[in-house]
N, C-alpha and C. Protein backbone atom coordinates (compact mmCIF):
# COMPACT_ATOMS: atom_id res chain seq x y z
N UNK A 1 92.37 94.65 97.67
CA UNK A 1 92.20 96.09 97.61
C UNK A 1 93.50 96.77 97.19
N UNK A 2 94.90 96.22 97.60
CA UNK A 2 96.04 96.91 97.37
C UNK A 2 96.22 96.53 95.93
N UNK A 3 96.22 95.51 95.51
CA UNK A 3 96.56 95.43 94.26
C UNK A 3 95.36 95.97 92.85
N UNK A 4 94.13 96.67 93.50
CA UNK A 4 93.43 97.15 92.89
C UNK A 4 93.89 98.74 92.80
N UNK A 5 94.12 99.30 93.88
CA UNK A 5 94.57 100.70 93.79
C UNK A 5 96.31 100.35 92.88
N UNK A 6 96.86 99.16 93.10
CA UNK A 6 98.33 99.54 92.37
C UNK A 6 98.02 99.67 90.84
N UNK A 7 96.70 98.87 90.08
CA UNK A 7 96.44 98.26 89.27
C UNK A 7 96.03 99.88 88.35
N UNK A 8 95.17 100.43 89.47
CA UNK A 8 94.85 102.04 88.69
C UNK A 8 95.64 102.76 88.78
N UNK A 9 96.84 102.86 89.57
CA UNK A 9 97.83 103.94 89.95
C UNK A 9 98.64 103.69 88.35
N UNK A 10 99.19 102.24 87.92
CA UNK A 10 99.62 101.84 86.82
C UNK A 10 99.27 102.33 85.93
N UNK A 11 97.81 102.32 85.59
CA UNK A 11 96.87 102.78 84.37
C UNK A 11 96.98 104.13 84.10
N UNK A 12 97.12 104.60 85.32
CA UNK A 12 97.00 106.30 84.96
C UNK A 12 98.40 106.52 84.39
N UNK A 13 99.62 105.96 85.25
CA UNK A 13 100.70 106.13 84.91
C UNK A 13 101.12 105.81 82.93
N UNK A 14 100.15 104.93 82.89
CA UNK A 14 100.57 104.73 81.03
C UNK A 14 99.63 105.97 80.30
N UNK A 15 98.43 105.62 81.25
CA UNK A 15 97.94 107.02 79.96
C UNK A 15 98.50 108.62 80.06
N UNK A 16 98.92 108.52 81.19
CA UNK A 16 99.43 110.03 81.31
C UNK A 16 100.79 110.21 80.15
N UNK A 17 102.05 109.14 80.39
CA UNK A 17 102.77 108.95 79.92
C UNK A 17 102.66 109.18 77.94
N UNK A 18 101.60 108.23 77.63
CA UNK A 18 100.88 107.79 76.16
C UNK A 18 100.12 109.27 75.87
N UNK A 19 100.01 110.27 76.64
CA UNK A 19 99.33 111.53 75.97
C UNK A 19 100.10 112.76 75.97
N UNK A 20 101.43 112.75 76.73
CA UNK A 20 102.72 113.53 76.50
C UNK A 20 103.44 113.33 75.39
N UNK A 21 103.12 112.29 74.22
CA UNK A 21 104.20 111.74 73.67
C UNK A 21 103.44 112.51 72.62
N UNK A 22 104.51 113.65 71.81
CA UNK A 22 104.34 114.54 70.90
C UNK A 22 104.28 113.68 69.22
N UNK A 23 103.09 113.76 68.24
CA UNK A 23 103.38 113.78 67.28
C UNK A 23 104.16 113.81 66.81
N UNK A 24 105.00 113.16 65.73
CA UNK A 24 106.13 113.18 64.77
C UNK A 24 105.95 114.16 63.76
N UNK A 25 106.13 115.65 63.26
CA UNK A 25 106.15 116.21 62.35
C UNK A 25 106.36 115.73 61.01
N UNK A 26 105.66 116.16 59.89
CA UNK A 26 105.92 115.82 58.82
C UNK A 26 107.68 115.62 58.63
N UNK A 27 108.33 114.93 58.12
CA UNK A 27 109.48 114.75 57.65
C UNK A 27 110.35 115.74 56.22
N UNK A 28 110.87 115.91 56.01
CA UNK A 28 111.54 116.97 54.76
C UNK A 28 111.61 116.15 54.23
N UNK A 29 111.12 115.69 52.73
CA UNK A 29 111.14 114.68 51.71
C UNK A 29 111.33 113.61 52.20
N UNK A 30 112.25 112.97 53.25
CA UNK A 30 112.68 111.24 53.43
C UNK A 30 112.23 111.08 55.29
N UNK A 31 112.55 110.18 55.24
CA UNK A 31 112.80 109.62 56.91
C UNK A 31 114.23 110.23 57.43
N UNK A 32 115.34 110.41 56.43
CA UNK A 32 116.63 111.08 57.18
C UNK A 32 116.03 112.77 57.66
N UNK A 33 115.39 113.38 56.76
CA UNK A 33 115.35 114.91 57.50
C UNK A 33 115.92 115.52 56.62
N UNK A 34 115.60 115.19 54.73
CA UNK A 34 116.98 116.08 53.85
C UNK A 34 115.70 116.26 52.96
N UNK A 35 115.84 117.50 52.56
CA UNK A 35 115.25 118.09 51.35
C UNK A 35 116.69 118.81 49.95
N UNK A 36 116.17 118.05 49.02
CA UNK A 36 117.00 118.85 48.21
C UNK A 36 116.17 118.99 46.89
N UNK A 37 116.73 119.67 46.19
CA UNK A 37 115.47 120.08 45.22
C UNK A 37 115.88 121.95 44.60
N UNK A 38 115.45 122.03 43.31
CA UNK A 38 115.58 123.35 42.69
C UNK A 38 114.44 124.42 43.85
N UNK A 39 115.15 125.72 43.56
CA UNK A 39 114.39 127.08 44.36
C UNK A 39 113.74 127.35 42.61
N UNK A 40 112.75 128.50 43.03
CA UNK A 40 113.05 129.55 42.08
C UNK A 40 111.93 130.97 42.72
N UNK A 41 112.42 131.84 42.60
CA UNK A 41 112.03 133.13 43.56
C UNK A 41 111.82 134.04 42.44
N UNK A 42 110.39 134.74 42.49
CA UNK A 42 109.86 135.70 41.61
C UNK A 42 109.87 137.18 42.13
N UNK A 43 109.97 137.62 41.52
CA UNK A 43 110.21 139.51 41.92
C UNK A 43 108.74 139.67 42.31
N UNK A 44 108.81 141.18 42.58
CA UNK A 44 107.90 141.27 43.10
C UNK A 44 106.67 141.65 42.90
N UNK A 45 106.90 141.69 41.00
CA UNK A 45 105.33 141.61 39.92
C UNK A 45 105.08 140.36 39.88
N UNK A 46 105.88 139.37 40.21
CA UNK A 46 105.64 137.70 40.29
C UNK A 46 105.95 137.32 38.98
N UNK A 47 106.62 137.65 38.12
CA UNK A 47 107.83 137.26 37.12
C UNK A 47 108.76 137.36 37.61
N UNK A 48 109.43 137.54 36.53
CA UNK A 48 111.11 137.25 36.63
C UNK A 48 111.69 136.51 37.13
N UNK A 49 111.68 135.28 37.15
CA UNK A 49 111.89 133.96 37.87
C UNK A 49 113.33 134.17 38.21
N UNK A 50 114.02 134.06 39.46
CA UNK A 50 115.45 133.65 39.30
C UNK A 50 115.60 132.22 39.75
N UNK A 51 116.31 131.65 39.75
CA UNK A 51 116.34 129.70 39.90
C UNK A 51 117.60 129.30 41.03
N UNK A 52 117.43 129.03 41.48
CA UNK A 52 119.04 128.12 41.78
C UNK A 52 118.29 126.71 42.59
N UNK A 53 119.47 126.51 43.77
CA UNK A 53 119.32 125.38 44.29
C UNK A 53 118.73 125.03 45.96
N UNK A 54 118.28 124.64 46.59
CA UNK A 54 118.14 124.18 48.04
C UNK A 54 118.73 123.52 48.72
N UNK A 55 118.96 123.21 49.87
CA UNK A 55 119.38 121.98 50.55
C UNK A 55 119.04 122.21 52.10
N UNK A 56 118.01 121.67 52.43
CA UNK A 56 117.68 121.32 53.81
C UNK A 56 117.43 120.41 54.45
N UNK A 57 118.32 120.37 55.66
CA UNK A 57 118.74 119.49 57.04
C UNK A 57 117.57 119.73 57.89
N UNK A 58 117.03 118.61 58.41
CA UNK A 58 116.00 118.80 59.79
C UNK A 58 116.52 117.67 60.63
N UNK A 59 116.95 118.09 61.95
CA UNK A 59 117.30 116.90 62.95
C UNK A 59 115.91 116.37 63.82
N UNK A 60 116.21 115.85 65.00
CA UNK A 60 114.86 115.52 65.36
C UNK A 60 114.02 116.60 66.16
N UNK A 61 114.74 117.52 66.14
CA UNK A 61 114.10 118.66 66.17
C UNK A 61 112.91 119.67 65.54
N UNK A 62 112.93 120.98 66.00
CA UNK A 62 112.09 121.69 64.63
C UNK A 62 113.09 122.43 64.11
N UNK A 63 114.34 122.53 64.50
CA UNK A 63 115.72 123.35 63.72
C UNK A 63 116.19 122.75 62.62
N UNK A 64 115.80 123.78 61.75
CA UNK A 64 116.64 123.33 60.58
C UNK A 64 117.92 124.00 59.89
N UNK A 65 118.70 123.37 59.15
CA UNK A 65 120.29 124.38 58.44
C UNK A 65 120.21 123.77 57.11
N UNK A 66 120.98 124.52 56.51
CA UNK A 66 121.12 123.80 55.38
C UNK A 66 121.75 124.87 54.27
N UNK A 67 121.99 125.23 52.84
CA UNK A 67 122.96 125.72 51.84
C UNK A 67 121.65 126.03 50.77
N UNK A 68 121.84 126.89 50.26
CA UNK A 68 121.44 127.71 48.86
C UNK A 68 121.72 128.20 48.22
N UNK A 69 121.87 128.70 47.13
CA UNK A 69 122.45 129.14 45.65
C UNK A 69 121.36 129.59 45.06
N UNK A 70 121.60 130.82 44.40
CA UNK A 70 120.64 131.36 42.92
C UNK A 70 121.77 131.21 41.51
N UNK A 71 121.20 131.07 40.61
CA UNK A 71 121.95 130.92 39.11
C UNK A 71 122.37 132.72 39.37
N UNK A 72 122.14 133.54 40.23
CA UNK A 72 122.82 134.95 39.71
C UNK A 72 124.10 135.16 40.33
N UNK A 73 124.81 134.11 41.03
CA UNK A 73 126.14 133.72 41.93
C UNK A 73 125.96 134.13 43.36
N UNK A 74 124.44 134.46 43.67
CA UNK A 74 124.18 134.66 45.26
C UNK A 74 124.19 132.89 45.61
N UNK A 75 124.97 132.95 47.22
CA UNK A 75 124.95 131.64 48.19
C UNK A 75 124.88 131.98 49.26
N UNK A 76 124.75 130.70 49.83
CA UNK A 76 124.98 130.89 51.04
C UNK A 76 124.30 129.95 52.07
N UNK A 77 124.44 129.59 53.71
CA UNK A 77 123.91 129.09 54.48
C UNK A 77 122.87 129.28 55.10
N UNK A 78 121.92 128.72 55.58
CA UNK A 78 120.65 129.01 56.07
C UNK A 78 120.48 128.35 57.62
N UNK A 79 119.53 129.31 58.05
CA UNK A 79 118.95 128.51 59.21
C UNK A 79 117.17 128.68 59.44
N UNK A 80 116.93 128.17 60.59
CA UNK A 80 115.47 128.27 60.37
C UNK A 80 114.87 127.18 61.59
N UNK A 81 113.21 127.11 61.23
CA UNK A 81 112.72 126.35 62.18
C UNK A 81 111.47 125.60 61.61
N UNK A 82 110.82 124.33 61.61
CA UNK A 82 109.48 123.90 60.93
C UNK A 82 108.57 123.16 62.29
N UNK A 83 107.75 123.44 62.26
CA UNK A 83 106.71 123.51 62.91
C UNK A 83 105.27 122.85 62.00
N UNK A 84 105.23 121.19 62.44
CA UNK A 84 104.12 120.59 61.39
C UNK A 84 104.56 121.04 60.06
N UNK A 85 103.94 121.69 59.57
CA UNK A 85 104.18 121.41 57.62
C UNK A 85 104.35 122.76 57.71
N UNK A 86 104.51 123.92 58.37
CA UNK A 86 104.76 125.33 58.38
C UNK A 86 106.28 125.79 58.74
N UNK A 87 107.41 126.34 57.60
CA UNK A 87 108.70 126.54 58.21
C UNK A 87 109.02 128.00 58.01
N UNK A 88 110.06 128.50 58.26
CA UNK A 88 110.36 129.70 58.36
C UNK A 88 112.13 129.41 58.23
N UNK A 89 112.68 130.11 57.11
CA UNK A 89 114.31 129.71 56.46
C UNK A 89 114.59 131.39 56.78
N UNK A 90 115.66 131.66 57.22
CA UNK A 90 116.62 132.67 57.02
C UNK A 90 117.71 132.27 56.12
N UNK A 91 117.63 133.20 54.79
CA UNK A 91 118.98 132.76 54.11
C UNK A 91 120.13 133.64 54.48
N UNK A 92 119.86 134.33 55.07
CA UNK A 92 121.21 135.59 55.93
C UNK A 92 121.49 135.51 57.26
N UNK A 93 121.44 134.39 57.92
CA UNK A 93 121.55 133.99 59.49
C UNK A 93 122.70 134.94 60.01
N UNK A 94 123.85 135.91 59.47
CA UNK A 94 125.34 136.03 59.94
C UNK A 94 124.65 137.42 59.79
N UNK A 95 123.45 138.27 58.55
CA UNK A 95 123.47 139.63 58.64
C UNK A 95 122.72 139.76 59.48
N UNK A 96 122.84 141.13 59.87
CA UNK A 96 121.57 142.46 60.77
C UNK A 96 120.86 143.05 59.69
N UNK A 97 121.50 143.19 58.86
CA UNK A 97 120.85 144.20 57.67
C UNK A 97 120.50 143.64 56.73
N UNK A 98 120.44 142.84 56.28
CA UNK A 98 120.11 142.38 54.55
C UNK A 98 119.68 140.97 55.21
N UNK A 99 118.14 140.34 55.26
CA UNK A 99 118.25 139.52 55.66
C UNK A 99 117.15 139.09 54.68
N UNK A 100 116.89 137.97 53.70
CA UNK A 100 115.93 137.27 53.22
C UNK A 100 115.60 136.04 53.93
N UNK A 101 114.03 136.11 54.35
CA UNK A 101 113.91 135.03 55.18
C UNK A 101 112.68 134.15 54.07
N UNK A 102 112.37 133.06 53.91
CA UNK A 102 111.49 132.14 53.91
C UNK A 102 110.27 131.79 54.50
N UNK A 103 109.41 131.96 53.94
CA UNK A 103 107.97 131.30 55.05
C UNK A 103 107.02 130.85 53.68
N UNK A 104 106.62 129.50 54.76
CA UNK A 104 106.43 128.63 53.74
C UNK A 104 105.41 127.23 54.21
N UNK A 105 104.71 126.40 52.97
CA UNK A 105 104.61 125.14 53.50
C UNK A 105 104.72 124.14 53.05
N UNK A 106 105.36 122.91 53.61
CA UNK A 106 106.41 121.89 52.89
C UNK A 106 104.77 121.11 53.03
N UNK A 107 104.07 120.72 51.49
CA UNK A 107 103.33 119.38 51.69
C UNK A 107 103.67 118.08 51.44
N UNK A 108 105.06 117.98 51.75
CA UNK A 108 105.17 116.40 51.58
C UNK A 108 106.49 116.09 50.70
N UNK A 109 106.83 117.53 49.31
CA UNK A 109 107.10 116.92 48.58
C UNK A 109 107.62 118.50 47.91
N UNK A 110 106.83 119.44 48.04
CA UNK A 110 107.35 120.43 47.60
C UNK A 110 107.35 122.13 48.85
N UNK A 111 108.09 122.67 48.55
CA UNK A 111 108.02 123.97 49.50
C UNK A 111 107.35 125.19 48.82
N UNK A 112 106.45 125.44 49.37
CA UNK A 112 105.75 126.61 48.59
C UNK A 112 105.63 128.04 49.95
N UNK A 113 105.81 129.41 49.25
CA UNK A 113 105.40 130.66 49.86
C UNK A 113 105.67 131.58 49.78
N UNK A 114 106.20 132.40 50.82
CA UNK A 114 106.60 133.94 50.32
C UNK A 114 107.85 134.22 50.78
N UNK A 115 108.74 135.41 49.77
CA UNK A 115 110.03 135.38 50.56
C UNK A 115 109.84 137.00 51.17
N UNK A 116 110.73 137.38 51.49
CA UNK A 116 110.85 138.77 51.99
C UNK A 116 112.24 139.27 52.37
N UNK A 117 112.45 140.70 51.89
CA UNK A 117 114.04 140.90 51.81
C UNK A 117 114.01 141.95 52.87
N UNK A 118 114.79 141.89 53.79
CA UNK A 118 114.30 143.14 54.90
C UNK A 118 116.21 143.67 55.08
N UNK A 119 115.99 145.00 55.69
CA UNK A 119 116.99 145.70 56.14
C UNK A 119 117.15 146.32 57.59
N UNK A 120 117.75 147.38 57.50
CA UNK A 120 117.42 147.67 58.52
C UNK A 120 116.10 148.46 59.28
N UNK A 121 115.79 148.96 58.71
CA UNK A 121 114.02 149.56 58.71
C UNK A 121 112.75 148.83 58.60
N UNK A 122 113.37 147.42 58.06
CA UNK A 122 112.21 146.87 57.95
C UNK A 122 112.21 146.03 56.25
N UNK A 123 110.80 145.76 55.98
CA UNK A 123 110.33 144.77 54.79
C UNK A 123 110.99 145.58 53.43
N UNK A 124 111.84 145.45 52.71
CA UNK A 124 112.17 146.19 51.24
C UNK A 124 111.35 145.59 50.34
N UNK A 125 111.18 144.50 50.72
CA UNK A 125 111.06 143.66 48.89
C UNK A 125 110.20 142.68 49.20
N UNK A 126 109.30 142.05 48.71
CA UNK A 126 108.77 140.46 48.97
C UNK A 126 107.97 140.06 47.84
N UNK A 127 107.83 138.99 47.32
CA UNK A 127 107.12 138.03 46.45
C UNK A 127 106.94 136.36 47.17
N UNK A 128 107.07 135.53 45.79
CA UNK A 128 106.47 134.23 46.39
C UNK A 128 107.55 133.28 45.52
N UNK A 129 107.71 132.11 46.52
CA UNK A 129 108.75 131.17 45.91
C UNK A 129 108.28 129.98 45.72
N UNK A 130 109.10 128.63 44.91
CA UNK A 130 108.58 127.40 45.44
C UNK A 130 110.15 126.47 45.27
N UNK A 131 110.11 125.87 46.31
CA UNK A 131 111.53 124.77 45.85
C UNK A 131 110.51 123.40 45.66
N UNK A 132 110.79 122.84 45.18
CA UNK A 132 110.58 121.03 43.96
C UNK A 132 112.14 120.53 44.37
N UNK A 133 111.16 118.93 44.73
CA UNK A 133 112.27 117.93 45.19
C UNK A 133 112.78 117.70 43.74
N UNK A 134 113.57 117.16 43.48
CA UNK A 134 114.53 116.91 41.87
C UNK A 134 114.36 115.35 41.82
């Protein structure tokens, strides 16, 4: 009898254990957690392409950092968070006022969505972007 109750006390103990254990989120292009790859961000008739570059870090976390560039000499550092294949990039992490953020969804291979340029009042500007791994 004792080693029948230890036998289920065990069992429960693995499945409880085996159903806490969180999914692995999609990965940023590799198994390290690195996306790199061209941007390019459209105004807000959805021309005017401007282009530059990406670079995003994911640890084993959902926090991500990482560096950006446009060909018009805008840079700068980013931060952010991804959640399954859904992320959200701030490219102005240091402003209050001028902040372009990212929202988006990484399928595997490329980042697709909308950006938005906000101030202090609120939304100024928004269209739609996509970064491509290179």
């Amino acid at each position: 009898m004792r080693s029948g109750i230890i036998f289920v006390l065990a069992a429960c103990s693995v499945a409880i254990v085996s159903s806490c254990t969180q999914t692995t989120a999609p990965q940023i292009d590799n198994p390290h957690g690195v996306f790199h790859g061209s941007l390019v961000m459209y105004d807000s008739t959805g021309g005017n392409p401007t282009s530059g570059m990406l670079s995003v870090n994911r640890g084993d976390s959902t926090e991500l950092s990482g560096s950006w560039s446009l060909s018009n000499g805008q840079s700068g550092n980013l931060n952010g968070a991804m959640t399954d294949s859904k992320l959200w990039m701030n490219l102005n992490p240091n402003l209050v006022d001028a902040n372009t953020v990212l929202v988006g969804t990484f399928d595997g291979k490329d980042i697709r969505g909308q950006w938005t340029f906000s101030g202090v009042m609120g939304p100024i500007n928004h269209s739609t972007f996509v970064a491509m791994t290179n």
